[in-house]
C-alpha atoms as a PDB file:
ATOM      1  CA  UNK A   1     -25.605 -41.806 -38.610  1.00  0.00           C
ATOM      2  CA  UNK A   2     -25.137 -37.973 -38.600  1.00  0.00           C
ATOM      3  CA  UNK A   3     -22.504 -36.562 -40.223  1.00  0.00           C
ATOM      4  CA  UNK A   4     -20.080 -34.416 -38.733  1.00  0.00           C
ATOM      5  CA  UNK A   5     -17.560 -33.775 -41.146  1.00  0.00           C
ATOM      6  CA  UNK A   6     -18.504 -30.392 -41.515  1.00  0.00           C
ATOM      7  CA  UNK A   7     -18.679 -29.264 -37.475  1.00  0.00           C
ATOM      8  CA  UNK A   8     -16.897 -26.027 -37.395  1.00  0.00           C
ATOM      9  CA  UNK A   9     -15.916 -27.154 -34.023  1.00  0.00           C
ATOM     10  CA  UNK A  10     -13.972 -23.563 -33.292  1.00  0.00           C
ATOM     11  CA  UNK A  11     -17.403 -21.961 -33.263  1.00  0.00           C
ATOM     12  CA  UNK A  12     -19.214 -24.502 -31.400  1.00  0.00           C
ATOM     13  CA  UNK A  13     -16.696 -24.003 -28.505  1.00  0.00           C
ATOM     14  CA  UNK A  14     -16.006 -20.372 -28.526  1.00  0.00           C
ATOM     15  CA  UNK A  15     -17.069 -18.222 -25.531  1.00  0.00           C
ATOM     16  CA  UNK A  16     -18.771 -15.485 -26.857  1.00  0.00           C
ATOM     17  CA  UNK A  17     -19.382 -13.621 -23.690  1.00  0.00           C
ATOM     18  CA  UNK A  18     -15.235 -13.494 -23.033  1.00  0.00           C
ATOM     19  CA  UNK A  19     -14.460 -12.470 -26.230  1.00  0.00           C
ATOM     20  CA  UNK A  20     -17.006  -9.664 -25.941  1.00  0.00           C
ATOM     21  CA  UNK A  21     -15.338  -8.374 -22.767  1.00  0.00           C
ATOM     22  CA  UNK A  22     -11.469  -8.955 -24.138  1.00  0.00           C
ATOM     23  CA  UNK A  23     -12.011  -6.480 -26.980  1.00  0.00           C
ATOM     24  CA  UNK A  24     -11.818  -3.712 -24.517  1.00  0.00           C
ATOM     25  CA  UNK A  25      -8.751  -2.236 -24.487  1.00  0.00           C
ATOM     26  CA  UNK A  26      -6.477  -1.986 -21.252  1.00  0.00           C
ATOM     27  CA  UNK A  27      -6.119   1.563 -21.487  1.00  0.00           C
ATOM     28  CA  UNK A  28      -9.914   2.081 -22.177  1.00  0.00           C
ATOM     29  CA  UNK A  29     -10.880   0.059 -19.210  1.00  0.00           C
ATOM     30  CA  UNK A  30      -8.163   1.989 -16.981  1.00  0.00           C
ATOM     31  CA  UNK A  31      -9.580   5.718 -18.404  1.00  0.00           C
ATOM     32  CA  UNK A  32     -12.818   4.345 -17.032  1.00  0.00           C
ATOM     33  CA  UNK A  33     -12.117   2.994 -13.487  1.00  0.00           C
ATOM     34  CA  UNK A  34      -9.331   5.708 -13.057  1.00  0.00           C
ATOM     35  CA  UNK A  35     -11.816   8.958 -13.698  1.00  0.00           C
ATOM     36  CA  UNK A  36     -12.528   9.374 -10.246  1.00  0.00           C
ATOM     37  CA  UNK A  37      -8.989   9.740  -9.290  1.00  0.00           C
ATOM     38  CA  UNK A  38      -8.748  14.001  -9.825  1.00  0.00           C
ATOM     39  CA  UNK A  39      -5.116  13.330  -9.291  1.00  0.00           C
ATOM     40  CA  UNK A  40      -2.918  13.928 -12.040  1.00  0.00           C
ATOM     41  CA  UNK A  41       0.223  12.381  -9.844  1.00  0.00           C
ATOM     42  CA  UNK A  42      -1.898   9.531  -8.209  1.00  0.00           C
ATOM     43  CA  UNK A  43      -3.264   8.613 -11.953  1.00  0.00           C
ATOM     44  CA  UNK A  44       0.244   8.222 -12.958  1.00  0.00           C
ATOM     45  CA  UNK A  45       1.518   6.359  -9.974  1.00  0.00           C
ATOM     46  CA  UNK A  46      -1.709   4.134 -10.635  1.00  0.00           C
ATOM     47  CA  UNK A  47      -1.162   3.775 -14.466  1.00  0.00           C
ATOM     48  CA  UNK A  48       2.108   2.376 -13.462  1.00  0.00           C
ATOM     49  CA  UNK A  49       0.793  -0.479 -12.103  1.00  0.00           C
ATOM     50  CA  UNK A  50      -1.791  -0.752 -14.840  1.00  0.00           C
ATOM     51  CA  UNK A  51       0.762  -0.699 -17.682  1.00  0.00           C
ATOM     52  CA  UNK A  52       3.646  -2.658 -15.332  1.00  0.00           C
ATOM     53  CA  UNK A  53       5.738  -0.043 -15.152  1.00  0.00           C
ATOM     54  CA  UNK A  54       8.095  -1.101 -12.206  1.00  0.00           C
ATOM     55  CA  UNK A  55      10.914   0.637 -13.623  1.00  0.00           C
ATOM     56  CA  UNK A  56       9.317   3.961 -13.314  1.00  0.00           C
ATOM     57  CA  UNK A  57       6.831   3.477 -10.523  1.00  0.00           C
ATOM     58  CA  UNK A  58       9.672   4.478  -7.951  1.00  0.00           C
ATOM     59  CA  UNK A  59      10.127   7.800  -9.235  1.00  0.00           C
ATOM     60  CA  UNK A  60       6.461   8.804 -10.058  1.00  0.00           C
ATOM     61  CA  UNK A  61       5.799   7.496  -5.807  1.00  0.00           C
ATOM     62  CA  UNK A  62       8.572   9.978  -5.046  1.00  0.00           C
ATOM     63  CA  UNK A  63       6.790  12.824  -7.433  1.00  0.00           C
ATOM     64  CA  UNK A  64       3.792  11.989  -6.140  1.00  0.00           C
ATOM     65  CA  UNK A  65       5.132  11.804  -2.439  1.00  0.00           C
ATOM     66  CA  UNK A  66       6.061  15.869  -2.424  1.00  0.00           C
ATOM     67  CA  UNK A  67       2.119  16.637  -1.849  1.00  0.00           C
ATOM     68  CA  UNK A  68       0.376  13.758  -0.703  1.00  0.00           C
ATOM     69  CA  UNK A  69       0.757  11.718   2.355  1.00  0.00           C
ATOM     70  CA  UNK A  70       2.262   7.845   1.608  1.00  0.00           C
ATOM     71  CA  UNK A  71      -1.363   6.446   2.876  1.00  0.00           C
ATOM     72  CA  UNK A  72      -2.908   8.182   0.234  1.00  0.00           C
ATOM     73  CA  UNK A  73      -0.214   7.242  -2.450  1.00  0.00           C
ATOM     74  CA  UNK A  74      -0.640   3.790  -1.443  1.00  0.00           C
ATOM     75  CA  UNK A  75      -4.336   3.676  -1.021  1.00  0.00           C
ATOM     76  CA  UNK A  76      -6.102   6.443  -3.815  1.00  0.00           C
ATOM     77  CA  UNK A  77      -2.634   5.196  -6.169  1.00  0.00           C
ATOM     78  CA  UNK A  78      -1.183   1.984  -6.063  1.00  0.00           C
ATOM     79  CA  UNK A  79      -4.062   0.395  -5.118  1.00  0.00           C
ATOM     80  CA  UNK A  80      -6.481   2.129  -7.331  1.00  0.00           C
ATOM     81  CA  UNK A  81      -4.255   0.937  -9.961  1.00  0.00           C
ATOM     82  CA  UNK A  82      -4.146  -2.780  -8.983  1.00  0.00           C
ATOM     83  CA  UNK A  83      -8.077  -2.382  -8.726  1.00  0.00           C
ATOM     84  CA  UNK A  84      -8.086  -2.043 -12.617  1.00  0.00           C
ATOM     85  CA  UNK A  85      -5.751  -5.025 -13.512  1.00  0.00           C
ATOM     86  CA  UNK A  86      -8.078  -7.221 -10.910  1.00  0.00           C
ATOM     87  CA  UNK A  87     -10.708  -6.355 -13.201  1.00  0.00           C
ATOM     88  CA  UNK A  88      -8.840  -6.600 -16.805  1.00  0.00           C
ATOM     89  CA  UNK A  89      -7.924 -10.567 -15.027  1.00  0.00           C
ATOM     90  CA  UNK A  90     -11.430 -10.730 -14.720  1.00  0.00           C
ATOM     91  CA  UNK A  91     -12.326 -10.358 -18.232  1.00  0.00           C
ATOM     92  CA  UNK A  92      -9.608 -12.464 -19.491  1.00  0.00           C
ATOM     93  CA  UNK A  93      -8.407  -9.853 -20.920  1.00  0.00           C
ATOM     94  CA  UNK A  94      -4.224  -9.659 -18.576  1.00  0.00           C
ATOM     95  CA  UNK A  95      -3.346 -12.927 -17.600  1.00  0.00           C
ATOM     96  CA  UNK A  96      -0.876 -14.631 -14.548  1.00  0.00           C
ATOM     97  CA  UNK A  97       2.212 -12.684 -16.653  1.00  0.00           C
ATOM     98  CA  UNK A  98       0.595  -9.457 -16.850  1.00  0.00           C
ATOM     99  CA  UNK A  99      -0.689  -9.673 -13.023  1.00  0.00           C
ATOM    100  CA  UNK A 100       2.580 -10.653 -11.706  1.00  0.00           C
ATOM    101  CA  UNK A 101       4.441  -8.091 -13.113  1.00  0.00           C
ATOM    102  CA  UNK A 102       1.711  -5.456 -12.280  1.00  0.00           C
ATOM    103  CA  UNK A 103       2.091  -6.537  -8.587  1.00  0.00           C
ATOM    104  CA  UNK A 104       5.905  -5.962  -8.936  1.00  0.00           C
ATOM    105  CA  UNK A 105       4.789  -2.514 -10.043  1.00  0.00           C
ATOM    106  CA  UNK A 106       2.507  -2.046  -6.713  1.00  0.00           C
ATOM    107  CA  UNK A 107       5.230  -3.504  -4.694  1.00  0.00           C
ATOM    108  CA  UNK A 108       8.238  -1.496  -5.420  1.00  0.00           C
ATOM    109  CA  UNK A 109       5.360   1.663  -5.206  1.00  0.00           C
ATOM    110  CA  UNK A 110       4.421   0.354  -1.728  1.00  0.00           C
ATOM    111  CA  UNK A 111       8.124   0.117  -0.440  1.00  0.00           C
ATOM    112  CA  UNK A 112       8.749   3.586  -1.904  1.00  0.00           C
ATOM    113  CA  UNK A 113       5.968   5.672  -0.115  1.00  0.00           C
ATOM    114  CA  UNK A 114       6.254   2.943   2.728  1.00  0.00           C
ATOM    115  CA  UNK A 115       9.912   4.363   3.726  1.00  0.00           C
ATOM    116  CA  UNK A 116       8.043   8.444   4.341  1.00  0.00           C
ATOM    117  CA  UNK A 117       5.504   6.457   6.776  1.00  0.00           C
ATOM    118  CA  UNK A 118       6.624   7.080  10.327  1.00  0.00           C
ATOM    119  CA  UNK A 119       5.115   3.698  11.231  1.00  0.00           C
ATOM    120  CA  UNK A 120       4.395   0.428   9.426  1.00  0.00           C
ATOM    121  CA  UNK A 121       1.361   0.154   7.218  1.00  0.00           C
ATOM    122  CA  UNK A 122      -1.278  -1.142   9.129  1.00  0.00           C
ATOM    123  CA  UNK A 123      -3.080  -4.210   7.455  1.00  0.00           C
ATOM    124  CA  UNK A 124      -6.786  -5.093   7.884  1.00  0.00           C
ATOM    125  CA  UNK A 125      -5.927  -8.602   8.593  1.00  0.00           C
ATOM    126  CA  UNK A 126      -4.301 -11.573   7.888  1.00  0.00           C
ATOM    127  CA  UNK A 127      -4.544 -14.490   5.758  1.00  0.00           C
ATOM    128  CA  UNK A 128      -3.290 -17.753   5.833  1.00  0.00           C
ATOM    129  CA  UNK A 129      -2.948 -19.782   2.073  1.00  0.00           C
ATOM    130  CA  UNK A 130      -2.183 -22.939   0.804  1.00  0.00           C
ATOM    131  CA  UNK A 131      -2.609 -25.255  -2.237  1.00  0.00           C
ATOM    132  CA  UNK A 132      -3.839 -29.185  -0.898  1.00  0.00           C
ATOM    133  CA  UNK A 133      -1.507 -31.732   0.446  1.00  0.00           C
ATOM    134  CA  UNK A 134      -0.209 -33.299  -3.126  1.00  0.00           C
ATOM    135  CA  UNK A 135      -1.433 -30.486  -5.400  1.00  0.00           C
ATOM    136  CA  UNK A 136       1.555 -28.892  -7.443  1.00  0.00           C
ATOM    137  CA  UNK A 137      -1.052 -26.923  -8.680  1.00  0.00           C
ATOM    138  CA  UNK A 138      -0.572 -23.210  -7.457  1.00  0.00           C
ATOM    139  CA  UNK A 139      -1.124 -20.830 -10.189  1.00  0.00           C
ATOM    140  CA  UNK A 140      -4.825 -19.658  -8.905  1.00  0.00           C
ATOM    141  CA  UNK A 141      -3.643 -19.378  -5.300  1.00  0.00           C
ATOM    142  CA  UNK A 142      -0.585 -16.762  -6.869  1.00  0.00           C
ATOM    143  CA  UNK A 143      -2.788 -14.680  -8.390  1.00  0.00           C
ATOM    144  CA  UNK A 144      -5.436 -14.466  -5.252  1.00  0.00           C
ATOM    145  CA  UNK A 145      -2.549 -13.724  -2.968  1.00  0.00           C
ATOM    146  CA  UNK A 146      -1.397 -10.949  -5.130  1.00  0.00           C
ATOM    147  CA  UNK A 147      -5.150  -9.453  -5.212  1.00  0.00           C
ATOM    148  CA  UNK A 148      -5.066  -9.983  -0.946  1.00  0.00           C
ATOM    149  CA  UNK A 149      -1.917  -8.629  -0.736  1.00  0.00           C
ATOM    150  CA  UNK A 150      -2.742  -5.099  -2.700  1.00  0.00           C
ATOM    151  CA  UNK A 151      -5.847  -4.596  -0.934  1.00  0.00           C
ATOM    152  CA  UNK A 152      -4.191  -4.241   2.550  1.00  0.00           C
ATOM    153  CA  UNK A 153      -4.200  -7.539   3.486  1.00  0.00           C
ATOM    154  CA  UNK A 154      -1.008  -9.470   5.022  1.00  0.00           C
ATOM    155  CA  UNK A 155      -0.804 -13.028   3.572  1.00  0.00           C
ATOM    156  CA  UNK A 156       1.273 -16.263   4.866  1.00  0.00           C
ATOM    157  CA  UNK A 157       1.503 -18.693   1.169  1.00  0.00           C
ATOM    158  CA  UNK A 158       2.689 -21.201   2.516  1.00  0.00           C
ATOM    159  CA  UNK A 159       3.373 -22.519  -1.189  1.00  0.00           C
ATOM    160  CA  UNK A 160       1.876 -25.865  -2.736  1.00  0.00           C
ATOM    161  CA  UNK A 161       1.505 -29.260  -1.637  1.00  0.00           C
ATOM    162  CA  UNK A 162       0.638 -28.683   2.214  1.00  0.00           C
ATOM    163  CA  UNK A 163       0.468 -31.368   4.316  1.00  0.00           C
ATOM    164  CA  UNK A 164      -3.005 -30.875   6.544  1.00  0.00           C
ATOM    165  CA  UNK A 165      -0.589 -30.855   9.738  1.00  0.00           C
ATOM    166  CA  UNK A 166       1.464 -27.925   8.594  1.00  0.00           C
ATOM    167  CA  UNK A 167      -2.053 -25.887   7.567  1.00  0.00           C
ATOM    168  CA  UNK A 168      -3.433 -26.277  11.226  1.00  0.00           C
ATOM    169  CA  UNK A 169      -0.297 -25.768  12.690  1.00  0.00           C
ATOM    170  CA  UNK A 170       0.058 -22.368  11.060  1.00  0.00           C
ATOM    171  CA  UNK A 171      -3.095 -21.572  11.396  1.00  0.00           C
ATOM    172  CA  UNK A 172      -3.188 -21.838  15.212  1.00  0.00           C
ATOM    173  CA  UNK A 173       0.408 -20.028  15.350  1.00  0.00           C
ATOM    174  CA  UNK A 174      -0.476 -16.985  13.104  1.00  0.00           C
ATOM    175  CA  UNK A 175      -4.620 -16.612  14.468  1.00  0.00           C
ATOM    176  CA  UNK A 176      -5.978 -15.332  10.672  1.00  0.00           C
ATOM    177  CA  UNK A 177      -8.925 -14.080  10.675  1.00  0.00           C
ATOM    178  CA  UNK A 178      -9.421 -16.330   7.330  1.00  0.00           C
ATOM    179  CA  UNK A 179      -7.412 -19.560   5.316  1.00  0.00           C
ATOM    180  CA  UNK A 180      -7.840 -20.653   1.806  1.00  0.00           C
ATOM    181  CA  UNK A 181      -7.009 -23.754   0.430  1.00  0.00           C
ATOM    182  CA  UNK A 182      -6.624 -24.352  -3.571  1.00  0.00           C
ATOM    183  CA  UNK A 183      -6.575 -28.168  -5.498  1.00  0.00           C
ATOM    184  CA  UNK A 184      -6.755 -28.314  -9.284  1.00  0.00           C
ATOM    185  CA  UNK A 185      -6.899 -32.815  -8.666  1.00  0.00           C
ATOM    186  CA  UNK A 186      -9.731 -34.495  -7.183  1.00  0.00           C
ATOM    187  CA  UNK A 187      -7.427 -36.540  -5.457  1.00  0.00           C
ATOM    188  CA  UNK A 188      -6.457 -34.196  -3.335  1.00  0.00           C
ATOM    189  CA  UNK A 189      -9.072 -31.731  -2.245  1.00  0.00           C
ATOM    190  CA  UNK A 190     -10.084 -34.607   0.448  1.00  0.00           C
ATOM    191  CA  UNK A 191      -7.229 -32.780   2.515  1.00  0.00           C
ATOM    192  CA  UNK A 192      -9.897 -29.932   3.273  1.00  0.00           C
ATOM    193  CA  UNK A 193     -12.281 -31.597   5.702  1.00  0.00           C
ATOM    194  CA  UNK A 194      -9.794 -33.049   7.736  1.00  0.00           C
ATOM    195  CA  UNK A 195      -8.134 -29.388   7.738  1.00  0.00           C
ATOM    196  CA  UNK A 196     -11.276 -28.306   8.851  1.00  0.00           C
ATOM    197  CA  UNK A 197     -11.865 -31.218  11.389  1.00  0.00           C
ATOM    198  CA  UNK A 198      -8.545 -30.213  12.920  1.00  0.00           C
ATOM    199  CA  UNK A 199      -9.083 -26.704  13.015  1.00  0.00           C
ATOM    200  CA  UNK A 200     -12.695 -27.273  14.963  1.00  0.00           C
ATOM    201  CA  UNK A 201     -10.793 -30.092  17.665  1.00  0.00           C
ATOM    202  CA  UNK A 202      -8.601 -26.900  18.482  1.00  0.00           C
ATOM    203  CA  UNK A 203     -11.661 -24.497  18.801  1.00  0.00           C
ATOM    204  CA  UNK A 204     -10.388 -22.425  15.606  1.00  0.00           C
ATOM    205  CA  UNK A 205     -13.533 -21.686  13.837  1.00  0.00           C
ATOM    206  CA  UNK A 206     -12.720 -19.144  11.282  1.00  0.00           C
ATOM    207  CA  UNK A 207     -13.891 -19.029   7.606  1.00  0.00           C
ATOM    208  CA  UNK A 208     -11.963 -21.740   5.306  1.00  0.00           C
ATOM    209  CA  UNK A 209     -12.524 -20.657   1.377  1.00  0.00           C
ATOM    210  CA  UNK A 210     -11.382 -23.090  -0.785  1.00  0.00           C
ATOM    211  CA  UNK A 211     -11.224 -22.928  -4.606  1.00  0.00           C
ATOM    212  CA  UNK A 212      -9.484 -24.715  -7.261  1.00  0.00           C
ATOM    213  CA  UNK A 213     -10.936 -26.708 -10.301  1.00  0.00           C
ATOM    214  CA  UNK A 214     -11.399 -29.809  -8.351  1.00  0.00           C
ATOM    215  CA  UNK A 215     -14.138 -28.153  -5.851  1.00  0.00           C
ATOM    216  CA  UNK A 216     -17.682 -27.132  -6.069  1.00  0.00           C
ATOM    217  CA  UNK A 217     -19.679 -25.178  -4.213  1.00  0.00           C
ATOM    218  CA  UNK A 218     -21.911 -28.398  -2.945  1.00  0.00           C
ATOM    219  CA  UNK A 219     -18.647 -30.363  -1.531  1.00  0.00           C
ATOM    220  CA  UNK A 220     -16.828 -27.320   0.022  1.00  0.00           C
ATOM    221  CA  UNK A 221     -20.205 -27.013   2.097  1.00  0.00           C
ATOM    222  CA  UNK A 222     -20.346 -30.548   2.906  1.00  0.00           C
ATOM    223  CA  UNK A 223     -17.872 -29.874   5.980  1.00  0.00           C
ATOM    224  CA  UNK A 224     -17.490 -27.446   8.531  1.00  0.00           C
ATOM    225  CA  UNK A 225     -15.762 -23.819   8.314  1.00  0.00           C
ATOM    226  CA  UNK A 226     -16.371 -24.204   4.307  1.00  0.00           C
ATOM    227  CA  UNK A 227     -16.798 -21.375   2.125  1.00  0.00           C
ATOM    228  CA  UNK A 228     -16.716 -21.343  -1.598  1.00  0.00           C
ATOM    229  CA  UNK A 229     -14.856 -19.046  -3.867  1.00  0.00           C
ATOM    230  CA  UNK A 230     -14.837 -19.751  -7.731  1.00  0.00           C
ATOM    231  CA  UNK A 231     -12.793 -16.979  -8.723  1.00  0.00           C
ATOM    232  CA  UNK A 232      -9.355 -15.448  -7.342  1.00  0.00           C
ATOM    233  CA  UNK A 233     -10.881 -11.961  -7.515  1.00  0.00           C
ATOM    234  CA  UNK A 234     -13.117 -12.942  -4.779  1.00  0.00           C
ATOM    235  CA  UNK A 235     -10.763 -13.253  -2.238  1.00  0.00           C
ATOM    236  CA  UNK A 236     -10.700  -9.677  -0.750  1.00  0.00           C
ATOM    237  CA  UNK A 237     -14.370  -9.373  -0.978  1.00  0.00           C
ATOM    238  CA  UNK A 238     -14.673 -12.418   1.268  1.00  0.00           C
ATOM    239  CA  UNK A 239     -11.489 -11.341   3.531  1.00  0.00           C
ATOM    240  CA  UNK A 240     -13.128  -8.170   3.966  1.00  0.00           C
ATOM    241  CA  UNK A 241     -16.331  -9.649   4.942  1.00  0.00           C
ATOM    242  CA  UNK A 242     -14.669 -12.210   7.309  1.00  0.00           C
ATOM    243  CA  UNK A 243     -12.296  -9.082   9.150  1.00  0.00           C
ATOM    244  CA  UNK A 244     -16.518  -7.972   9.643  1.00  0.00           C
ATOM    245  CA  UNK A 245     -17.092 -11.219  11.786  1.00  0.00           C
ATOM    246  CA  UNK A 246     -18.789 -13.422   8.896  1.00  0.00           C
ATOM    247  CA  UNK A 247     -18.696 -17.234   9.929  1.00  0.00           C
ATOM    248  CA  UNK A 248     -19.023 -19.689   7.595  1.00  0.00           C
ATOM    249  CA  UNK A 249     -23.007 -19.836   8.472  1.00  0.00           C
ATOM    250  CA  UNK A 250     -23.127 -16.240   7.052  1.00  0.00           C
ATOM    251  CA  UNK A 251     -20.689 -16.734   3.820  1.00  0.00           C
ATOM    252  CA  UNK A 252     -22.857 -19.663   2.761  1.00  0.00           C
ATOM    253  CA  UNK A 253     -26.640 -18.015   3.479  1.00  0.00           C
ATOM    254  CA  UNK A 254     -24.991 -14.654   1.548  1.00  0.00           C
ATOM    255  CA  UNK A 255     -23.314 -16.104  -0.807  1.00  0.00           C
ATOM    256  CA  UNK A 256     -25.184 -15.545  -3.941  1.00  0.00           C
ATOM    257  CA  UNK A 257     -26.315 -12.022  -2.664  1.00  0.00           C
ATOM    258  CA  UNK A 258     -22.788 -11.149  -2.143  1.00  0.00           C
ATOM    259  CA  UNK A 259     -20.757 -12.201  -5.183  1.00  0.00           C
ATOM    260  CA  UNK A 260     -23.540 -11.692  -7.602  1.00  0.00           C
ATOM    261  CA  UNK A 261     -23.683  -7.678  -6.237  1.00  0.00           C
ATOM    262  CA  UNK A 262     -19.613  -7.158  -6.933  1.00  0.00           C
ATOM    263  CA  UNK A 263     -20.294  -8.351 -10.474  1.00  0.00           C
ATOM    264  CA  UNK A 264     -17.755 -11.691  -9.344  1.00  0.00           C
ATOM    265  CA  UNK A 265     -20.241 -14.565 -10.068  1.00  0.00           C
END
C-alpha cells in the first residue's frame, strides 16, 4: 500500500500559473495598460477607479472636465481605468470586493461628467441577466454585469433565482440584443433550454450565454440560442460581437478563435 504520510498536499494543489500572474503588482499592471493614455488628468480620473478611489473620483472628473469633453472623460478615463481592474480580476490578483468598489469609483465618475453631457450617454446595447430559477448563486453574474455595465453597455439583472417565465417575459418586453443566464447547481441549469425553447416559440432568436460552475461548453450547445462563456470578463467581448449581428451559429463556430485572441480562454 503506498504511503502517503508524507504528501505535501499544499504543493500538489497549488496553481502555479495564478500565482505567477498575482505577484504583479496593481500599480505595475495599471503603469502598463495606462501608458497610452498621454493624459495626465484622464490617468488620474482612471487611477481612481484602479485604486477605488470613489471619494475623490468626483473631483478629479470635474478637473478633468475643464478641457476635455464628458465622452472622452468617460470613455479614454473611467473606462480605461475599469479596463485595468477587468484584467487584475483576471489574474486573480482584485477580487468581487475590490471590483465592486472600483465600479462605485466608475459610477460616481460616470454621473459626474454625465451631468456636462447635453444628452444621455448613448449605450451600444442592452443586456438582459439572470442567475437560474433556484440558484441563490449570483456572485459571477455581479461581477459580469459590472464589466457590461463600464463598457457602455445598459444591463437589466434581474437578480437570482429567475423563474424561466419572468426571463422570457423580460426578454420579449426589453428586445436585448443578448441574455445571460448563470447556475453554480446542477440542479438548476435545466432552466436554460426551456428559456431557450420559449424564447424560439416567440420568434426571439438572440444569443443566450450562459455560465456558471454547473455548465460546460458541450451542454450549453446542446440547445438552441446557446453560447458559452467561462469567464465574467468575457461578457463584453461577446456583447460586442452580438450588437455586430453574431447568432448563436457564429458564437459557437468562433468560439475558440475569438476568446483565445483576447487572451480570455
Amino acid at each position: 500500500m503506498i504511503d502517503l504520510s508524507g504528501v505535501n498536499y499544499e504543493e500538489v494543489f497549488r496553481r502555479y500559473d495564478i500565482e505567477t500572474e498575482a505577484k504583479e503588482k496593481p500599480e505595475t499592471l495599471a503603469a502598463k495598460i495606462l501608458a497610452s493614455v498621454s493624459d495626465a488628468k484622464l490617468k488620474r480620473v482612471a487611477e481612481d477607479v484602479v485604486f477605488m478611489n470613489y471619494k475623490g473620483v468626483e473631483a478629479d472628473v470635474k478637473v478633468a472636465l475643464e478641457k476635455t469633453k464628458p465622452e472622452d472623460v468617460i470613455e479614454k478615463g473611467l473606462v480605461k481605468g475599469m479596463d485595468v481592474v477587468s484584467e487584475l480580476y483576471g489574474r486573480g490578483i482584485y477580487y468581487l470586493p475590490q471590483v465592486m468598489v472600483a465600479a462605485k469609483a466608475m459610477e460616481l465618475g460616470i454621473k459626474t461628467a454625465e451631468s456636462k453631457m447635453k444628452g444621455e450617454r448613448e449605450m451600444k446595447g442592452t443586456v438582459v441577466m439572470h442567475v437560474a430559477e433556484g440558484d441563490p448563486h449570483d456572485i459571477g453574474k455581479n461581477i459580469a454585469a459590472v464589466l457590461l455595465k463600464s463598457n457602455g453597455f445598459a444591463v437589466v439583472d434581474m437578480g437570482r433565482d429567475v423563474p424561466v417565465d419572468e426571463v422570457v417575459n423580460m426578454v420579449e418586453e426589453k428586445r436585448p440584443m443578448m441574455v445571460t443566464g448563470t447556475a453554480l447547481m446542477t440542479t438548476t441549469m435545466s432552466a436554460f433550454p426551456r428559456i431557450a425553447e420559449r424564447l424560439i416559440e416567440k420568434g426571439i432568436e438572440i444569443p443566450f450565454v450562459c455560465a456558471g460552475g454547473a455548465v460546460n461548453r458541450a451542454y450549453v450547445e446542446s440547445y438552441p440560442l446557446g453560447v458559452y462563456a467561462d469567464k465574467a470578463i468575457q461578457g463584453p467581448l461577446l456583447a460586442s460581437k452580438a450588437v455586430e449581428g453574431w447568432n448563436y451559429q457564429k458564437f459557437r463556430l468562433m468560439w475558440d478563435e475569438l476568446v483565445g485572441a483576447h487572451g480570455a480562454k
